[in-house]
N, C-alpha and C. Protein backbone atom coordinates (compact mmCIF):
# COMPACT_ATOMS: atom_id res chain seq x y z
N UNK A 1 117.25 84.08 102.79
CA UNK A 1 117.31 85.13 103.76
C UNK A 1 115.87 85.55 104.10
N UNK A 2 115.66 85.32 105.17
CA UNK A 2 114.34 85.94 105.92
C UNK A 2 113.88 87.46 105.97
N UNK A 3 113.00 88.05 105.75
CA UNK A 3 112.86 89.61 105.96
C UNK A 3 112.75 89.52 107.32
N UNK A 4 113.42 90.69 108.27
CA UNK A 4 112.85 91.25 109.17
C UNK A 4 112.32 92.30 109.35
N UNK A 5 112.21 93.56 108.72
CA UNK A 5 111.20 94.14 109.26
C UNK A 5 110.98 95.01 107.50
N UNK A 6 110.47 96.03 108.01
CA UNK A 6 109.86 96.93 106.63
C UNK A 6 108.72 95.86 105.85
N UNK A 7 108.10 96.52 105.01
CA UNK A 7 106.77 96.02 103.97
C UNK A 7 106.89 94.97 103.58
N UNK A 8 106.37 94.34 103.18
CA UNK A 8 106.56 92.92 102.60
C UNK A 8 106.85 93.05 101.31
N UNK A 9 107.39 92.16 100.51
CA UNK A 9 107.68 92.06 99.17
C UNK A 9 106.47 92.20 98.30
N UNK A 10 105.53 91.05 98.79
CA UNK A 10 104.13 90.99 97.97
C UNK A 10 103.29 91.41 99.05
N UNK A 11 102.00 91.83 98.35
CA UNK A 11 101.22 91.15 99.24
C UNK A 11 100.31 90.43 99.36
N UNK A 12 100.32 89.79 100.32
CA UNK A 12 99.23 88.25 100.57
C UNK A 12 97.89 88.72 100.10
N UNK A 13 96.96 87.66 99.99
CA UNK A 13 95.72 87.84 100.16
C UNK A 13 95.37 86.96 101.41
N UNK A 14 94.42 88.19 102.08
CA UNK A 14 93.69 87.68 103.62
C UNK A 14 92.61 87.20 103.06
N UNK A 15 91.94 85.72 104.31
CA UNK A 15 90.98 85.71 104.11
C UNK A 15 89.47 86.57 104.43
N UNK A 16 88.94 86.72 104.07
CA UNK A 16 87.85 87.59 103.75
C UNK A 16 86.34 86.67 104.27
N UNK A 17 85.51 87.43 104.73
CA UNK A 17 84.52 86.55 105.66
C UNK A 17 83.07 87.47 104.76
N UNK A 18 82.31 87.34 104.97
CA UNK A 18 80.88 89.09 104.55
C UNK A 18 80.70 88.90 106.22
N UNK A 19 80.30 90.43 106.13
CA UNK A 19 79.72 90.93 107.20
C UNK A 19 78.77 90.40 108.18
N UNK A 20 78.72 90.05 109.28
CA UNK A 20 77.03 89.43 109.64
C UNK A 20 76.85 90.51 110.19
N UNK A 21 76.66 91.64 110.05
CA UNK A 21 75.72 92.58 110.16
C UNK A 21 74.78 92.91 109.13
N UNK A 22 75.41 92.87 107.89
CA UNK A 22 74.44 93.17 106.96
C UNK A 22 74.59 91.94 105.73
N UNK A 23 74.78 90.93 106.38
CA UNK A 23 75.18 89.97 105.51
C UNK A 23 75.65 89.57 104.06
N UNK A 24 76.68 90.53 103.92
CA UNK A 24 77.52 90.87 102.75
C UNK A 24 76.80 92.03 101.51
N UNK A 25 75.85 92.86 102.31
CA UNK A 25 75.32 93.41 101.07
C UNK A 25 75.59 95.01 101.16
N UNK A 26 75.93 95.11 102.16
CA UNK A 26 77.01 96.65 102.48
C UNK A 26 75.76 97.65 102.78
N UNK A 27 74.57 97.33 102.89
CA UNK A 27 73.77 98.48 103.41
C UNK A 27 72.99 97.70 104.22
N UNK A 28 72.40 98.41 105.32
CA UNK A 28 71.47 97.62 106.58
C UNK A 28 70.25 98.37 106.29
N UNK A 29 68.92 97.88 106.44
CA UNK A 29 68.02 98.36 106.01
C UNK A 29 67.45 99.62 108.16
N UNK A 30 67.31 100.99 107.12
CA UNK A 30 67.03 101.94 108.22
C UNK A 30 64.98 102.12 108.37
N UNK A 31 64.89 102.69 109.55
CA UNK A 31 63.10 102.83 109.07
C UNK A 31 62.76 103.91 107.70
N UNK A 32 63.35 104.30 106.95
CA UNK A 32 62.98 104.84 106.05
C UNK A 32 63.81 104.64 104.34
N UNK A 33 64.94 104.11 104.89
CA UNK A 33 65.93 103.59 103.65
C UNK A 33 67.11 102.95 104.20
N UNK A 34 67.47 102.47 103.28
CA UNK A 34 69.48 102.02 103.52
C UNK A 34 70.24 102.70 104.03
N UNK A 35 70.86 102.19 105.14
CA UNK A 35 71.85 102.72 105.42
C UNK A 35 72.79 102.11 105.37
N UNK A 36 74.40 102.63 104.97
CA UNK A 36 75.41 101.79 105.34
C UNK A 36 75.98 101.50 106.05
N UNK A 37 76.27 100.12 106.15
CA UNK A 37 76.89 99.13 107.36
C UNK A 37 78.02 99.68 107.53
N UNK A 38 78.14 100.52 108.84
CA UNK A 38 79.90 100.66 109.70
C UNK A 38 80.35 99.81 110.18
N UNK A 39 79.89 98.76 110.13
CA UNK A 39 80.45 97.63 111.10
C UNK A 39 81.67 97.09 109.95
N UNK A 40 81.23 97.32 108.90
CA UNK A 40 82.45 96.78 107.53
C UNK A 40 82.61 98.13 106.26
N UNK A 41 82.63 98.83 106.93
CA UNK A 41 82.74 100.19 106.16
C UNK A 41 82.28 99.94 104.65
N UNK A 42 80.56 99.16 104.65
CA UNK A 42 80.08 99.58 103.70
C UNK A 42 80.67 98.70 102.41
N UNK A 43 81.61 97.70 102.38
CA UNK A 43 81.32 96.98 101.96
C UNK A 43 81.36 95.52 101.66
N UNK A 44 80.81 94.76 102.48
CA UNK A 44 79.83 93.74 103.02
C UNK A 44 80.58 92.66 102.88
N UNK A 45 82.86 93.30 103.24
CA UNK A 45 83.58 92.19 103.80
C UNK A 45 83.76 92.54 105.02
N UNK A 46 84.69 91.66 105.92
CA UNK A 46 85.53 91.58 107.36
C UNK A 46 86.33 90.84 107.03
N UNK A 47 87.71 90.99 107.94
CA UNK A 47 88.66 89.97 108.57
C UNK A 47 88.31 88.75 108.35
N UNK A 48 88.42 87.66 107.81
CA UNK A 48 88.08 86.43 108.02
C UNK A 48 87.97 86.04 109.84
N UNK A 49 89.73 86.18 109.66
CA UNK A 49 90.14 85.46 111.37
C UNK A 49 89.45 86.60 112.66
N UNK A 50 89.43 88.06 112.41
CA UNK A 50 88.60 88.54 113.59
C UNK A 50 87.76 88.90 113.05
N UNK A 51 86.87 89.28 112.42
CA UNK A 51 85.74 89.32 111.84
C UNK A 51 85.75 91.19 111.78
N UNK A 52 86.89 91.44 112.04
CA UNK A 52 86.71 93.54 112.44
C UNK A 52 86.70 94.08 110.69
N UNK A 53 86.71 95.57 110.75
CA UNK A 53 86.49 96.05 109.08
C UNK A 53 87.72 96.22 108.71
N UNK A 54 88.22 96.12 107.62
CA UNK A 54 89.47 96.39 107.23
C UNK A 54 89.28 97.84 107.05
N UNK A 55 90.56 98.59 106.68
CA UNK A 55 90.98 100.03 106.99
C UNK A 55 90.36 100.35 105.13
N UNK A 56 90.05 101.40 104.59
CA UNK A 56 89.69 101.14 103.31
C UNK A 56 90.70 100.90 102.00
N UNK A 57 92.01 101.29 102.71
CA UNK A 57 93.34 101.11 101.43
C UNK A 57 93.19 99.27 101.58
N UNK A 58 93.21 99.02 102.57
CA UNK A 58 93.99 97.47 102.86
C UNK A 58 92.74 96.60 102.04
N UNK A 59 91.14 97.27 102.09
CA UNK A 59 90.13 96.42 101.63
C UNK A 59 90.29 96.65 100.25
N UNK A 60 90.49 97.66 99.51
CA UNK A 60 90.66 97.59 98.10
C UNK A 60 91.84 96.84 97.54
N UNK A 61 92.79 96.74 97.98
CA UNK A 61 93.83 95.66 97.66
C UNK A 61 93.13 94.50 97.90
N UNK A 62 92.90 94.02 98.98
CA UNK A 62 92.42 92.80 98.81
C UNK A 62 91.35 92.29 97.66
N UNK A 63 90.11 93.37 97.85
CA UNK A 63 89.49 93.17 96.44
C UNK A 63 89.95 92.86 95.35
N UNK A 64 90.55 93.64 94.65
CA UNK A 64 91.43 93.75 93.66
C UNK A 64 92.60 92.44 93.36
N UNK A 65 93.08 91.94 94.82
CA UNK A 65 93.66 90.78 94.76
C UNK A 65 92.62 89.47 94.23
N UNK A 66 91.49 89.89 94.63
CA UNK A 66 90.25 88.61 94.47
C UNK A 66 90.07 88.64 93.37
N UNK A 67 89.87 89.79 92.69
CA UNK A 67 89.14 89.89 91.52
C UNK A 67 90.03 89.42 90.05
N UNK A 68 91.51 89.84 90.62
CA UNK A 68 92.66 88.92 89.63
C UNK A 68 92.08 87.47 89.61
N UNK A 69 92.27 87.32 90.58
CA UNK A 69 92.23 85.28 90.82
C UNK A 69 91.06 85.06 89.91
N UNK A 70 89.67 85.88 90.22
CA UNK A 70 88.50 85.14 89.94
C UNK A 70 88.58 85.83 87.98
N UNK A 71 89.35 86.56 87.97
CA UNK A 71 89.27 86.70 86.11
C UNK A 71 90.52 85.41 85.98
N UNK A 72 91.66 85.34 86.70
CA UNK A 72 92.37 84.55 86.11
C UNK A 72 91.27 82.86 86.18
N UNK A 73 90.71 82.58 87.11
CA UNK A 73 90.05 81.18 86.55
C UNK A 73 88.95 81.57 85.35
N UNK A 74 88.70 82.50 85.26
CA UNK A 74 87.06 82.56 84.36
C UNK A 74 88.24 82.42 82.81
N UNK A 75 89.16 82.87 82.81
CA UNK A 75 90.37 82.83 81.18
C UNK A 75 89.99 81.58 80.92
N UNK A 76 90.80 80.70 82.37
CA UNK A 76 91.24 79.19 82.48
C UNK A 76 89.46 78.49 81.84
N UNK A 77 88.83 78.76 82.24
CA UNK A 77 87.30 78.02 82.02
C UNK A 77 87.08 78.35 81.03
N UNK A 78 87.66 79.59 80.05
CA UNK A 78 87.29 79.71 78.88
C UNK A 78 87.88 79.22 77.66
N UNK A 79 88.60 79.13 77.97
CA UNK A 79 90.17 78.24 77.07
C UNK A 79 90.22 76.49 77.66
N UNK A 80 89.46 75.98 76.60
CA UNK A 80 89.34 74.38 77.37
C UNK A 80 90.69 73.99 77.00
N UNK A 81 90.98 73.26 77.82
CA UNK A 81 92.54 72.30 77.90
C UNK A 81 92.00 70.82 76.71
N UNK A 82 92.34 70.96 75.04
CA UNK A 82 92.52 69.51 75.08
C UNK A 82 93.52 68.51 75.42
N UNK A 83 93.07 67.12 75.51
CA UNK A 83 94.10 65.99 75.61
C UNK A 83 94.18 65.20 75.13
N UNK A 84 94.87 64.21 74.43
CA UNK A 84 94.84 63.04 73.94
C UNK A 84 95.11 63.04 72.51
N UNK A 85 94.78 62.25 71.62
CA UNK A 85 94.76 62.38 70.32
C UNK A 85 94.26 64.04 69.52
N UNK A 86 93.12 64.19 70.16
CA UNK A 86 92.54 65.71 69.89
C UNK A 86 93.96 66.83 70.29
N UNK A 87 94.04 66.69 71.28
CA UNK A 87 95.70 67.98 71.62
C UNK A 87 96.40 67.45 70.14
N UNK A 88 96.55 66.20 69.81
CA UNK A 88 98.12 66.30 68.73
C UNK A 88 97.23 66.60 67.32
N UNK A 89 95.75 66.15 67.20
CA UNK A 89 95.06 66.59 65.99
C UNK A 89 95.06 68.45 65.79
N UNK A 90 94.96 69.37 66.78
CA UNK A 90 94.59 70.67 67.22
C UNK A 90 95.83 71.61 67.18
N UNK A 91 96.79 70.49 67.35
CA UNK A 91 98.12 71.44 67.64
C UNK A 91 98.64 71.41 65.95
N UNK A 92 99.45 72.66 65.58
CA UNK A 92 100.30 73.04 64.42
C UNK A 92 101.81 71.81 64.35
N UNK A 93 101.69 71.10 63.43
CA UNK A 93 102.42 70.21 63.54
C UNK A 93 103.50 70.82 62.08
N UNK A 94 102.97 71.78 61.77
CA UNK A 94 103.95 72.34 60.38
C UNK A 94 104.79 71.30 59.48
N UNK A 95 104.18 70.73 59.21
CA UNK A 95 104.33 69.48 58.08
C UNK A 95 103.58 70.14 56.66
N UNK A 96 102.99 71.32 56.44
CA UNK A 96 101.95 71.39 55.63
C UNK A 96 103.09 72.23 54.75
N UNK A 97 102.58 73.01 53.19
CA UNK A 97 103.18 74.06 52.92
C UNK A 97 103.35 75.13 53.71
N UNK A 98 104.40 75.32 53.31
CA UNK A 98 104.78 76.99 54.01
C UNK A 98 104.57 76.60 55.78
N UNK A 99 104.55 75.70 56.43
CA UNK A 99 104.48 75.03 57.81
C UNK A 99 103.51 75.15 58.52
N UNK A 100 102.49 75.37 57.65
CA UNK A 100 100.70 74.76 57.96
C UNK A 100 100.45 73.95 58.30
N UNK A 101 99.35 73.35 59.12
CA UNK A 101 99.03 72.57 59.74
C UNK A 101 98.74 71.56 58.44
N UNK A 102 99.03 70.39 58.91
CA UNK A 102 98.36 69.15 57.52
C UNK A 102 98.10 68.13 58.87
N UNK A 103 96.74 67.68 58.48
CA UNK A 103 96.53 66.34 59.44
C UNK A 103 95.93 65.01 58.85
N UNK A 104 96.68 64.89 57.19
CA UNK A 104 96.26 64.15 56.71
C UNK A 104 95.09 63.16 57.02
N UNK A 105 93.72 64.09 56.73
CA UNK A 105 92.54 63.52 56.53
C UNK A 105 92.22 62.82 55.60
């Protein structure tokens, strides 16, 4: 069954572009200091597809959507995947007392 109208179930992640106004760094340099970029309300995303500022609820979700993904790969990169003989040497094969590992060395 298709939704037709009301909120979405999830929500997506948009793609996300940086600013070329201040080229993703959320402040534009003024003659006396920083100022912040309105063109991306300051901070130094846009729209991918129109390049306009997102509203500030809709940009913190998205953040927040990014920032899952990019902790969920940094877990994945930290936890190496073995394979091969090493996976069945590494894994608990409970053959040992009390169902300890034994890998008859």
């Amino acid at each position: 069954m298709i939704k037709s109208h009301g909120p979405a179930f999830r929500k997506q992640a948009m793609e996300l572009a940086q600013c070329p106004a201040c080229r993703g760094k959320a402040v534009i340099k003024g003659v006396f200091h920083d100022l912040a970029c309105v063109q991306c309300n300051a901070s130094g995303w846009v729209a991918g597809a129109t390049g306009e500022a997102l509203p500030v609820d809709e940009l913190v979700t998205q953040l927040s959507l990014r920032l899952q993904a990019a902790q969920r790969q940094i877990n994945e990169l930290k936890e190496p995947r073995v394979s091969g003989p090493e996976a069945i040497y590494q894994d608990n094969n409970r053959r040992g007392a009390g169902g300890s590992n034994r890998t008859l060395d």
